[in-house]
N, C-alpha and C. Protein backbone atom coordinates (compact mmCIF):
# COMPACT_ATOMS: atom_id res chain seq x y z
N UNK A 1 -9.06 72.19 0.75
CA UNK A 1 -10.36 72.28 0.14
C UNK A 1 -10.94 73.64 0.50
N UNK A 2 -11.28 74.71 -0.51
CA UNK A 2 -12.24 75.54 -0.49
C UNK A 2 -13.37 75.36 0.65
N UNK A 3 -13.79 77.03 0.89
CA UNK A 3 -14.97 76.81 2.09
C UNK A 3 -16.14 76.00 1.01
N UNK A 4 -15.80 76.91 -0.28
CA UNK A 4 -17.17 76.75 -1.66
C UNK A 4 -17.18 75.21 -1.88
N UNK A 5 -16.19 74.61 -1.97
CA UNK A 5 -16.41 72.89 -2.18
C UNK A 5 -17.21 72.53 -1.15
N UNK A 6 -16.37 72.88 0.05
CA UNK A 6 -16.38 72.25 1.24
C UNK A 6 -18.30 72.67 1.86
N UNK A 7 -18.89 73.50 1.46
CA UNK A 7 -20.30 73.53 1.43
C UNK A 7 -21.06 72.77 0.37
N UNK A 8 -20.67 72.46 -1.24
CA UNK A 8 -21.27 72.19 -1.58
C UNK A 8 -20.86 70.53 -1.52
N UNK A 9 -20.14 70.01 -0.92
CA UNK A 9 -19.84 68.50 -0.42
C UNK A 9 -21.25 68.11 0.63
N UNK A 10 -21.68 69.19 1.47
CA UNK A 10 -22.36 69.12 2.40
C UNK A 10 -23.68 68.72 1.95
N UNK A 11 -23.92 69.85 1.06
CA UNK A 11 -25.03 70.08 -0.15
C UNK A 11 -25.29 68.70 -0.58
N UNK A 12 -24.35 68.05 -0.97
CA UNK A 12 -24.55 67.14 -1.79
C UNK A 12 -24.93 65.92 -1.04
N UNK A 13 -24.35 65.68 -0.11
CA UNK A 13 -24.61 64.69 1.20
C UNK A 13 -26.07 64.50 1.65
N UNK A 14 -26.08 66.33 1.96
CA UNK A 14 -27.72 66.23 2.17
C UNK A 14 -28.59 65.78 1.20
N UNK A 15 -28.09 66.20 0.17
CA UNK A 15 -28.94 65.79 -1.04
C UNK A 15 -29.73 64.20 -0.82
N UNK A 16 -28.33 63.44 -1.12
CA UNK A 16 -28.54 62.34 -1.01
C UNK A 16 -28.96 61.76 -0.35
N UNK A 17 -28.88 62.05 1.00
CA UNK A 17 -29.69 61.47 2.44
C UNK A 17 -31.26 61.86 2.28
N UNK A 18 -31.40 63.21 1.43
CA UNK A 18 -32.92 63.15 1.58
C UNK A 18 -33.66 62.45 0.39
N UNK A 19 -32.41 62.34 -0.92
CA UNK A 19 -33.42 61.25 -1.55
C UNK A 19 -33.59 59.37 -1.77
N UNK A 20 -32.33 59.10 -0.74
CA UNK A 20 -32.14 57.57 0.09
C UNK A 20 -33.92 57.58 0.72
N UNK A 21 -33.62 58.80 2.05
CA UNK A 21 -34.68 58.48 2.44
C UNK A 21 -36.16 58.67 1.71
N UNK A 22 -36.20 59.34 1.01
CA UNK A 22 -37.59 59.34 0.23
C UNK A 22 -38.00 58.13 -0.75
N UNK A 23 -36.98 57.32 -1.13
CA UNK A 23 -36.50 56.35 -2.71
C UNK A 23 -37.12 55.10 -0.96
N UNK A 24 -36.53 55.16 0.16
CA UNK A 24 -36.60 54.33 1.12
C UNK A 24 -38.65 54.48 1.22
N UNK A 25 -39.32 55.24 1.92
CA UNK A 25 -40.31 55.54 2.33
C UNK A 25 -41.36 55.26 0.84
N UNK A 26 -40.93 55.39 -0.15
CA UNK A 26 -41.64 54.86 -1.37
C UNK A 26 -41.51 53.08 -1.42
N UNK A 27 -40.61 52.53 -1.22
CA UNK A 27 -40.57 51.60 -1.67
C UNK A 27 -41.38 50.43 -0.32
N UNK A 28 -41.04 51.81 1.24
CA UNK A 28 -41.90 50.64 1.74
C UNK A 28 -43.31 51.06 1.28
N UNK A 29 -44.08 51.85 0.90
CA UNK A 29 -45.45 52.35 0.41
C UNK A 29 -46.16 51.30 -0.53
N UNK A 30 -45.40 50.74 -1.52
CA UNK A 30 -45.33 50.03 -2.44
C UNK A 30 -45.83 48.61 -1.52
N UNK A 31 -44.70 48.30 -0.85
CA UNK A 31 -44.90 46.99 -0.52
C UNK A 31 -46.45 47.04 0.98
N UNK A 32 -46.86 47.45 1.05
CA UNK A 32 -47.72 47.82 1.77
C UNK A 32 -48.87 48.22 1.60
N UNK A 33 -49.05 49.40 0.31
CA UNK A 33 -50.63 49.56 -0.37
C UNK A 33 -51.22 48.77 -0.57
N UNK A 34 -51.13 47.30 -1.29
CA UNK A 34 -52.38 45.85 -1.10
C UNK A 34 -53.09 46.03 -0.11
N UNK A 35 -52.01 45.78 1.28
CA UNK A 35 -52.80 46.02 2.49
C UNK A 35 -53.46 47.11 3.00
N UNK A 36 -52.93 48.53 2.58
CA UNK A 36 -53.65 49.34 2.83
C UNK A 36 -54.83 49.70 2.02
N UNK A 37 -54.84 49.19 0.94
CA UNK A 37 -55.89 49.58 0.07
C UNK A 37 -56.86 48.56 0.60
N UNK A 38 -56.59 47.28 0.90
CA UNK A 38 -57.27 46.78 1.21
C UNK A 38 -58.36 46.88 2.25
N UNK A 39 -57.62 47.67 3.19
CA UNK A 39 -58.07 48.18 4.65
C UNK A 39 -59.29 49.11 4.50
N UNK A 40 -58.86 50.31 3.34
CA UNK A 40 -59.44 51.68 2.98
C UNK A 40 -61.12 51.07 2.46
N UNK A 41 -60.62 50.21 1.59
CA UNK A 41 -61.99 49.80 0.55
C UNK A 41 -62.71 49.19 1.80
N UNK A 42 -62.16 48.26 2.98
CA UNK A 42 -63.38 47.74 3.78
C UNK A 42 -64.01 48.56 4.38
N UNK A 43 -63.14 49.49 4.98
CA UNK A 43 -63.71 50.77 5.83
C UNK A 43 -64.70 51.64 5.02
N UNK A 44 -64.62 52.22 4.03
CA UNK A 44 -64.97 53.18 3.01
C UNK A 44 -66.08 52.18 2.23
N UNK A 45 -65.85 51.10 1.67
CA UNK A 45 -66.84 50.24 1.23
C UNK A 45 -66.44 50.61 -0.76
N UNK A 46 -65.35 51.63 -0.84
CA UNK A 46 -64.59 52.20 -2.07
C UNK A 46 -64.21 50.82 -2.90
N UNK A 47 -65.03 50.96 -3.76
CA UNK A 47 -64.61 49.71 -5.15
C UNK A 47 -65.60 48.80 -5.02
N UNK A 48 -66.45 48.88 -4.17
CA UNK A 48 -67.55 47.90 -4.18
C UNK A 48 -67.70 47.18 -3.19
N UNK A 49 -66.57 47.19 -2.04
CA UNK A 49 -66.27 46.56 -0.95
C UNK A 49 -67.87 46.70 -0.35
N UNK A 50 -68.14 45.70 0.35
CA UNK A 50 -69.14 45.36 1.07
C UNK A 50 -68.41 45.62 2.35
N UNK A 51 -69.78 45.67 3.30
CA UNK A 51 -69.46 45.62 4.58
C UNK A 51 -69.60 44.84 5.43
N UNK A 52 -69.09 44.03 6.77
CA UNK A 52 -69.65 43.30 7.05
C UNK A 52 -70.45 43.86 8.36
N UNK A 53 -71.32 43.35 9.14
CA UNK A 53 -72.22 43.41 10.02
C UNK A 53 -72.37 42.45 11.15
N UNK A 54 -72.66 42.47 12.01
CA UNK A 54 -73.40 41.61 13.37
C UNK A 54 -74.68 41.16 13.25
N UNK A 55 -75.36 42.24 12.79
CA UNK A 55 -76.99 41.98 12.33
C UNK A 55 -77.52 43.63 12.05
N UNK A 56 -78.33 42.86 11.25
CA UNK A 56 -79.29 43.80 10.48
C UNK A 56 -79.58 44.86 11.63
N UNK A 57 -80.29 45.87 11.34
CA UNK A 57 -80.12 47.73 12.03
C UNK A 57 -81.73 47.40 12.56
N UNK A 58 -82.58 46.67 12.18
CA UNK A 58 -83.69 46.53 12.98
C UNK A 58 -84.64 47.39 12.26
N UNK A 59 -84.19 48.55 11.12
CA UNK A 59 -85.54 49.56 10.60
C UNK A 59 -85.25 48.73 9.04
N UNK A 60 -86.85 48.56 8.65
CA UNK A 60 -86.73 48.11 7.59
C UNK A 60 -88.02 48.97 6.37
N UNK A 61 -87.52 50.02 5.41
CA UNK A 61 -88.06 50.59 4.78
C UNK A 61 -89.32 50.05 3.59
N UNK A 62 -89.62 50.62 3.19
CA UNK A 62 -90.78 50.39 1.69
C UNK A 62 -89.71 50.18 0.97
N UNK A 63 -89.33 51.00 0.08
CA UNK A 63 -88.05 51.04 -0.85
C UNK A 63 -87.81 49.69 -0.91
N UNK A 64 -87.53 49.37 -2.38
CA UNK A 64 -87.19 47.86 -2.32
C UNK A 64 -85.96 47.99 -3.62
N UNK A 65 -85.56 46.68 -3.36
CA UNK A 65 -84.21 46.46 -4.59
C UNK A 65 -84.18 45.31 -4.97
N UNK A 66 -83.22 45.00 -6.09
CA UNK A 66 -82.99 43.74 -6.40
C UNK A 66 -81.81 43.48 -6.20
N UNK A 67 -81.55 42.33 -5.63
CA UNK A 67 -79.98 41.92 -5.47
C UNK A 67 -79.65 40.72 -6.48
N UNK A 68 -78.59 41.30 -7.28
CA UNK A 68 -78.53 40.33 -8.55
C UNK A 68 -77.06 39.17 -7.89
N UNK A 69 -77.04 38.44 -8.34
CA UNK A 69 -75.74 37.19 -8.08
C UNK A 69 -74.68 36.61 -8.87
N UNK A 70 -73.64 37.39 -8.71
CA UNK A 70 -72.97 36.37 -10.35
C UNK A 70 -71.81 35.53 -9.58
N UNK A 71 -71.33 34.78 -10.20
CA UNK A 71 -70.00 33.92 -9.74
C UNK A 71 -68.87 33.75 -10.75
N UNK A 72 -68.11 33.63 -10.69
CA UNK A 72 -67.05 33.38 -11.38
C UNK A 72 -65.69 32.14 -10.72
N UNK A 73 -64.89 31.78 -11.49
CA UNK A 73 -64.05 30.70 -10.95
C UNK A 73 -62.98 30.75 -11.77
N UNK A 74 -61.85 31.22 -10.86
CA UNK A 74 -60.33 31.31 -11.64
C UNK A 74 -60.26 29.88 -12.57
N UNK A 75 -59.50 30.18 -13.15
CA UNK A 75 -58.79 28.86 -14.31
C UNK A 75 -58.28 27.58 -13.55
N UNK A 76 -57.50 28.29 -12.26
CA UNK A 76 -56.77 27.34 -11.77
C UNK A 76 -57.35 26.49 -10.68
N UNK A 77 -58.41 26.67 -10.51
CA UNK A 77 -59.46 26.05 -9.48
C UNK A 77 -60.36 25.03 -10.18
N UNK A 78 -60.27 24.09 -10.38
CA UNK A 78 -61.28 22.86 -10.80
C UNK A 78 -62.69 22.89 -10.54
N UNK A 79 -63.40 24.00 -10.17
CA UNK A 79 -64.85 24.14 -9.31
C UNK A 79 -65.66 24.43 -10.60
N UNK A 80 -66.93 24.00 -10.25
CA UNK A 80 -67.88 24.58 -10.86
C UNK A 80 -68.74 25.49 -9.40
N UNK A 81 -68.83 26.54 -9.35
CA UNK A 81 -69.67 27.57 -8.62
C UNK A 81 -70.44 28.55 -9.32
N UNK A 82 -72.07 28.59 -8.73
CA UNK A 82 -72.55 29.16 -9.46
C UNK A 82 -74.10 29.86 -8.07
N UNK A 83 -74.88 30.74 -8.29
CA UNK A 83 -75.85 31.21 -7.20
C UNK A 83 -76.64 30.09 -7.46
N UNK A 84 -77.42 29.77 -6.30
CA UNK A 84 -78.72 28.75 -6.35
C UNK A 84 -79.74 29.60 -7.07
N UNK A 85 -80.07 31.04 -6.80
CA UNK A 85 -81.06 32.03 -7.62
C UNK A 85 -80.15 33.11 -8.30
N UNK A 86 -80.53 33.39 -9.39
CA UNK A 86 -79.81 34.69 -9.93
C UNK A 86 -80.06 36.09 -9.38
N UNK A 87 -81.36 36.31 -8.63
CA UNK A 87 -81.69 37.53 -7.91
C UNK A 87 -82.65 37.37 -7.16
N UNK A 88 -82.93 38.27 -5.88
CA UNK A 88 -83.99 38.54 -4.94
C UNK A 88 -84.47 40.10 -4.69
N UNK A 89 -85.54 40.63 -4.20
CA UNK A 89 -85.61 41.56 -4.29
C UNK A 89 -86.15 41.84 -2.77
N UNK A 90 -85.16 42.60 -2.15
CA UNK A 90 -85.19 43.08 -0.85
C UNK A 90 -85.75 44.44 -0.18
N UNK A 91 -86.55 44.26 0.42
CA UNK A 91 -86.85 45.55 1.22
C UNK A 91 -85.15 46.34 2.37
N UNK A 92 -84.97 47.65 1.88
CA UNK A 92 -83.98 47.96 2.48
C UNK A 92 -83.87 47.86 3.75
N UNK A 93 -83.11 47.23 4.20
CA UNK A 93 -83.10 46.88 6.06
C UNK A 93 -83.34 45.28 5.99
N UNK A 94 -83.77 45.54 5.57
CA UNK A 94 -84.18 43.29 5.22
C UNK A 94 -83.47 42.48 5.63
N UNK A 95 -83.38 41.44 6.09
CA UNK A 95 -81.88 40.86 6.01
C UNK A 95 -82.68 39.29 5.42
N UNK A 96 -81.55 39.03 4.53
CA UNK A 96 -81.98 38.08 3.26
C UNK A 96 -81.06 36.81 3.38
N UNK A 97 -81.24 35.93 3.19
CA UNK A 97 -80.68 34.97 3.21
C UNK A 97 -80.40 33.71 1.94
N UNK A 98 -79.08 33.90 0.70
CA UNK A 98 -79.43 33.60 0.05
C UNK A 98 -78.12 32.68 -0.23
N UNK A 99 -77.67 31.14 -1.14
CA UNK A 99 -77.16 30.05 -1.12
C UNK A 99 -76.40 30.07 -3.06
N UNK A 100 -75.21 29.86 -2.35
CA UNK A 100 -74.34 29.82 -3.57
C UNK A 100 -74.04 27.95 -3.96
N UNK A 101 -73.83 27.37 -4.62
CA UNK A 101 -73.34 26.06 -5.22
C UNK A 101 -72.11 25.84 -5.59
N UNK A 102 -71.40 25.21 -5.15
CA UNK A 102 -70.08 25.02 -5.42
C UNK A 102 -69.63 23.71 -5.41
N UNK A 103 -69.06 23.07 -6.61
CA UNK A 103 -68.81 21.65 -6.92
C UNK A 103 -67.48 21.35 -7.32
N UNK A 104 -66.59 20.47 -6.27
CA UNK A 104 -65.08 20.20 -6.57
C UNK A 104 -64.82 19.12 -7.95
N UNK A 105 -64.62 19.64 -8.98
CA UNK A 105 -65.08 18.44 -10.13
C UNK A 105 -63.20 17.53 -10.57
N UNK A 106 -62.38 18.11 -9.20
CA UNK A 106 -61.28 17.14 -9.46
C UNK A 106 -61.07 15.64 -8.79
N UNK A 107 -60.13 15.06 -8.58
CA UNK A 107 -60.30 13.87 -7.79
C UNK A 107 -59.35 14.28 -6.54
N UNK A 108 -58.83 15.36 -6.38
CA UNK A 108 -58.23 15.99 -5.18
C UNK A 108 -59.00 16.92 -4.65
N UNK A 109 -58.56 17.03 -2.80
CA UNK A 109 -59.05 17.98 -2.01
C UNK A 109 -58.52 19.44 -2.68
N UNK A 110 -59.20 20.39 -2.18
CA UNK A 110 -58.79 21.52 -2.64
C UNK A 110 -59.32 22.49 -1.65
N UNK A 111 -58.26 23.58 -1.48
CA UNK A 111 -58.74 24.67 -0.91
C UNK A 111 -59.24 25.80 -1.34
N UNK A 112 -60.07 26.87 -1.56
CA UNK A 112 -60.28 27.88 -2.25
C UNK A 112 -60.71 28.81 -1.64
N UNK A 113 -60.60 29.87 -2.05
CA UNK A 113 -60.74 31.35 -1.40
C UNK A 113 -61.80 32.49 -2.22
N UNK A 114 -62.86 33.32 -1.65
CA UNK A 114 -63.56 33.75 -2.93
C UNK A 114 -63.07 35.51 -2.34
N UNK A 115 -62.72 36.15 -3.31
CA UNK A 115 -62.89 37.74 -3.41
C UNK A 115 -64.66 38.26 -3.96
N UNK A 116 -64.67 39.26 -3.78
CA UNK A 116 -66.40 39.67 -3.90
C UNK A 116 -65.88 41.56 -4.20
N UNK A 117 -67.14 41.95 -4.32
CA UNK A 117 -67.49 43.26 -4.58
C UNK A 117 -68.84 43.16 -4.57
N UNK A 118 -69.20 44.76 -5.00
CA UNK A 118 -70.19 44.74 -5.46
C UNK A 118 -70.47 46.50 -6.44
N UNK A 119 -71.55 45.81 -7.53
CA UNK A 119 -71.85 47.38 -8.34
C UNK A 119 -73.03 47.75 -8.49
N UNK A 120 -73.58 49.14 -8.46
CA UNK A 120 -72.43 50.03 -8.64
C UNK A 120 -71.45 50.13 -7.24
N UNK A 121 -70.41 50.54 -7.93
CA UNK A 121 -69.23 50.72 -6.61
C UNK A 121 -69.73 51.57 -5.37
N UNK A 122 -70.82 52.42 -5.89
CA UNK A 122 -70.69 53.83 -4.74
C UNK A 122 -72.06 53.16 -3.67
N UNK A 123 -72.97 51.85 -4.02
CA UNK A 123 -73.46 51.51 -3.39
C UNK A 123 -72.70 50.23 -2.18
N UNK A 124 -71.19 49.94 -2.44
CA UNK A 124 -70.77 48.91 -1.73
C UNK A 124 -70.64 49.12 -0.14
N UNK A 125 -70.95 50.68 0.28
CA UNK A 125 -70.70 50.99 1.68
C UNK A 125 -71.92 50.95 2.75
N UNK A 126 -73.06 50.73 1.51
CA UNK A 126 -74.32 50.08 2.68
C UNK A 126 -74.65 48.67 2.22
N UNK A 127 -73.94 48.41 1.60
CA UNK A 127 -73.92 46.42 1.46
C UNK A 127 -73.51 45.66 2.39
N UNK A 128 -74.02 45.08 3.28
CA UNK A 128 -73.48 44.64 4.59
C UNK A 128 -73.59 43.02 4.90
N UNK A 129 -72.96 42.18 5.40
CA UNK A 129 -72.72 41.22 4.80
C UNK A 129 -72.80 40.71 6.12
N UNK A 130 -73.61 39.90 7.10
CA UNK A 130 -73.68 39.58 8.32
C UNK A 130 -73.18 37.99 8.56
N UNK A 131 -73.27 36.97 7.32
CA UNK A 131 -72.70 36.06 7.40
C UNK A 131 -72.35 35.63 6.20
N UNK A 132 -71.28 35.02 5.73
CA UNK A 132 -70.92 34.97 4.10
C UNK A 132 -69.83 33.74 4.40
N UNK A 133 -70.03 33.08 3.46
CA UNK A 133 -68.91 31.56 2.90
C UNK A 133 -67.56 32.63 2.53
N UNK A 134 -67.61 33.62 2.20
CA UNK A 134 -66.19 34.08 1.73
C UNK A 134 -65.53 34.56 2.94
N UNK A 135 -65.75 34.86 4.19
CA UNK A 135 -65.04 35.03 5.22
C UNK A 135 -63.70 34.28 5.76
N UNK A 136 -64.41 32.96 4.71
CA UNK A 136 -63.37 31.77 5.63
C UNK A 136 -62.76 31.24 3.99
N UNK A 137 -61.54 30.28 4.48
CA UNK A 137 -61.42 29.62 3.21
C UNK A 137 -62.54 28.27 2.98
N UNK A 138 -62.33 27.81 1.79
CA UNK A 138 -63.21 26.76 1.74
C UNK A 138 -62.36 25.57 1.31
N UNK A 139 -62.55 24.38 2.14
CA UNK A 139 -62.51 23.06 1.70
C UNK A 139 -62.73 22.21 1.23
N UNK A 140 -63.20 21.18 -0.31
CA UNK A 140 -63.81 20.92 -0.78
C UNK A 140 -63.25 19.28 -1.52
N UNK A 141 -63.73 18.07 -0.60
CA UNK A 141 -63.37 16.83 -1.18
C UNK A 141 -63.44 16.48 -2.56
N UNK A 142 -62.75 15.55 -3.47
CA UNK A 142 -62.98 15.30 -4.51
C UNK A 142 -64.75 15.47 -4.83
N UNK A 143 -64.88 15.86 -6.20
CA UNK A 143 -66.39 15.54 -6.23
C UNK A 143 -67.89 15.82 -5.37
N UNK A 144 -67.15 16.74 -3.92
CA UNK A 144 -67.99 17.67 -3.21
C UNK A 144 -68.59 18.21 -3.60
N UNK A 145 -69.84 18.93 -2.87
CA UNK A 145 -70.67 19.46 -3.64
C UNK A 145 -71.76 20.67 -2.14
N UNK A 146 -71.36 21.65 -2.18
CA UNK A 146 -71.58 22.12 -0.70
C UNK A 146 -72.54 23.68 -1.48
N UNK A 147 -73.55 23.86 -0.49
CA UNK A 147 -74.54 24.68 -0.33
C UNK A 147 -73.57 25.75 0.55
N UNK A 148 -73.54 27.20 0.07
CA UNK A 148 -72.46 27.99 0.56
C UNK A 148 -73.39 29.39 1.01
N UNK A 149 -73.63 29.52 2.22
CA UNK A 149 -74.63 30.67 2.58
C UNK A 149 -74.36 32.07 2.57
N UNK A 150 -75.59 33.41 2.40
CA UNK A 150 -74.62 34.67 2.15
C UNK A 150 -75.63 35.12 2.74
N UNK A 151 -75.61 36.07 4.24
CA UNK A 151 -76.71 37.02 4.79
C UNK A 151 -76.42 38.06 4.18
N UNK A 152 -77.19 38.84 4.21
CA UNK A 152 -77.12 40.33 3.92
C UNK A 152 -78.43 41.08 4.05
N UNK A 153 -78.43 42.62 4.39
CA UNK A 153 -78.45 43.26 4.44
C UNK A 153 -78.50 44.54 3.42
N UNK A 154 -79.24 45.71 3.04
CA UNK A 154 -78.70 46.69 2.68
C UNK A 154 -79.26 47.86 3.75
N UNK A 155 -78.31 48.50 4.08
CA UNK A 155 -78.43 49.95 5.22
C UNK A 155 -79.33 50.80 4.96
N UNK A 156 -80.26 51.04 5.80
CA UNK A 156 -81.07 51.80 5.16
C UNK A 156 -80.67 53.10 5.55
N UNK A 157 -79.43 53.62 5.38
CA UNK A 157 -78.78 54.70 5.35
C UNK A 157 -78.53 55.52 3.78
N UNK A 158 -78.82 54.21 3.13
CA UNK A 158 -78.69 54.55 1.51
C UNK A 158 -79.89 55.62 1.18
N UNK A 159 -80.91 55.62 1.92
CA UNK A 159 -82.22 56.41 1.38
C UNK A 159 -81.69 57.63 1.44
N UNK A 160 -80.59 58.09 2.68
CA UNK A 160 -79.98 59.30 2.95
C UNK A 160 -78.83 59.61 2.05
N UNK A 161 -78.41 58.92 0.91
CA UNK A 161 -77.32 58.99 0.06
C UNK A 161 -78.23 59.47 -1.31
N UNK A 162 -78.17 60.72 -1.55
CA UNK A 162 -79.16 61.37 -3.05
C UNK A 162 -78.01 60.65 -4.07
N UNK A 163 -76.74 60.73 -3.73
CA UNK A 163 -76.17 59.72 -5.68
C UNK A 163 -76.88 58.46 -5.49
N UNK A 164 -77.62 57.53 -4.46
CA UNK A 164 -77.97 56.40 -4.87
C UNK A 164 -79.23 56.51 -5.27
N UNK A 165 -80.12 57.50 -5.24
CA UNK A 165 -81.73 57.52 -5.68
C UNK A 165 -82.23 57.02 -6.41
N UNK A 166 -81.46 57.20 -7.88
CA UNK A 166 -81.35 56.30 -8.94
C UNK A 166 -81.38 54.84 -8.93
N UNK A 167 -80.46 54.31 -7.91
CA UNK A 167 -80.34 52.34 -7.94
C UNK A 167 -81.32 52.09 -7.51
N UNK A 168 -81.68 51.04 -8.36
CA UNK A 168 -82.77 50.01 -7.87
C UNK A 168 -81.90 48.73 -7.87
N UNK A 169 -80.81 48.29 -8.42
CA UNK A 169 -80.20 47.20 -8.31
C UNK A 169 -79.18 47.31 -7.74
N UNK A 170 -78.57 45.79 -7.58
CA UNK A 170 -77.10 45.97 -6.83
C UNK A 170 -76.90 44.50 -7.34
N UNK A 171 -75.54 44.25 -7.87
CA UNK A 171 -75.12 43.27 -8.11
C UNK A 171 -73.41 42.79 -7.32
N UNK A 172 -74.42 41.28 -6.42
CA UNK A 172 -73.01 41.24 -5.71
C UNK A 172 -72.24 40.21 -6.55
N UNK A 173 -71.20 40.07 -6.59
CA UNK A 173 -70.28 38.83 -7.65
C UNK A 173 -69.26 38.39 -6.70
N UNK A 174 -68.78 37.15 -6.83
CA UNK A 174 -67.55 36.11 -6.13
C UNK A 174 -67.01 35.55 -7.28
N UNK A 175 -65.74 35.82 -7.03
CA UNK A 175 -64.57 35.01 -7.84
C UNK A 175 -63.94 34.16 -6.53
N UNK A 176 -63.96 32.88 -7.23
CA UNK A 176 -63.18 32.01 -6.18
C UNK A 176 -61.78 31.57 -7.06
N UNK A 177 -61.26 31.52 -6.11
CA UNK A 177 -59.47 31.23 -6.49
C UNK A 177 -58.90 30.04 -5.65
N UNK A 178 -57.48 29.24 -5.76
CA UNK A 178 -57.05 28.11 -5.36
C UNK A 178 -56.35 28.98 -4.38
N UNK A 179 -56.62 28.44 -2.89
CA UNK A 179 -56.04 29.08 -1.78
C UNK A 179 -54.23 29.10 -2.13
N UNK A 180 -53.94 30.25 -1.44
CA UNK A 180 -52.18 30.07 -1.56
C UNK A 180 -51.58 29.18 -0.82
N UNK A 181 -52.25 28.85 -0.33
CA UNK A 181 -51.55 27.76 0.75
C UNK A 181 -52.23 26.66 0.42
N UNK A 182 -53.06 26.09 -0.50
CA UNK A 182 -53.55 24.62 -0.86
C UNK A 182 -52.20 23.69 -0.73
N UNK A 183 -52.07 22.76 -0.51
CA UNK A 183 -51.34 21.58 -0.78
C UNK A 183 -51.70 21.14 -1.93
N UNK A 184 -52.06 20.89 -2.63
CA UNK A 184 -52.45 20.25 -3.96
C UNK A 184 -52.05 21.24 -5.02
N UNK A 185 -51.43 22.64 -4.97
CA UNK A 185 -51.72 22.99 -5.98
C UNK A 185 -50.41 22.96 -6.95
């Protein structure tokens, strides 16, 4: 074999080893962004992610807002869920205390899980969430019917954010879904 093969054999080796390993490092990226995205949006508050809290910051401004409520309920979940009020209007720093409805309308137990946001998106990083029913999963007997609590908060760090000057509203929303791990489902 030529020195000229015999380098570009080498060539080619390397080749391949560096795009194994790159085809490798993508595919774990892939299986992993859910979680990392997931991570980013809590930290960052990016997509609407709320935040959660210990308790309210203790300064509570003039500035006031409305916090609007929507709900939603996958297909595959038998629930009727819906807000006890459609909106409140909070002094920033406030901490508010407000009750979602949720009714199991099958003749089986069920487990369910709620995802949330909130919009606009760029306000979800002073949305702070000190106690919320979506933290945990939920359990719900045939024909149950459970009062589901949501503290919150908005930071009054937002007064220091000039893109939010504009909001006067904020709308938080829950989609509840059939836990992955229900037995019943």
């Amino acid at each position: 074999m030529s020195s000229y093969a015999a380098t570009h054999k080498v060539n080619h080796t390397k080749t391949l080893i560096v795009v194994f390993g790159l085809l490798a490092m993508m595919v774990s990226l892939v299986v992993a962004s859910e979680s990392l995205y997931r991570i980013f949006c809590q930290v960052t508050g990016y997509g609407g992610t709320p935040q959660k809290a210990e308790s309210a910051t203790g300064i509570i401004l003039a500035r006031e807002m409305t916090v609007r409520f929507n709900s939603d309920v996958n297909n595959q979940l038998p629930w009727h869920f819906k807000p006890v009020q459609r909106a409140v209007t909070v002094k920033i720093g406030e901490e508010a205390l407000i009750f979602y409805k949720a009714v199991n309308n099958s003749d089986q137990t069920i487990t369910g899980t709620a995802t949330f946001n909130v919009t606009p998106f760029k306000a979800g990083q002073y949305f702070n969430k000190i106690d919320c029913f979506c933290f945990t999963e939920q359990t719900l007997a045939p024909g149950e019917e459970v009062d589901m609590p949501v503290s919150f908060f908005i930071d009054p760090e937002i007064a220091d954010d000039k893109r939010l000057n504009e909001v006067k509203e904020i709308t938080l929303s829950y989609t509840f879904f059939r836990a992955e791990d229900d037995d019943n489902e």
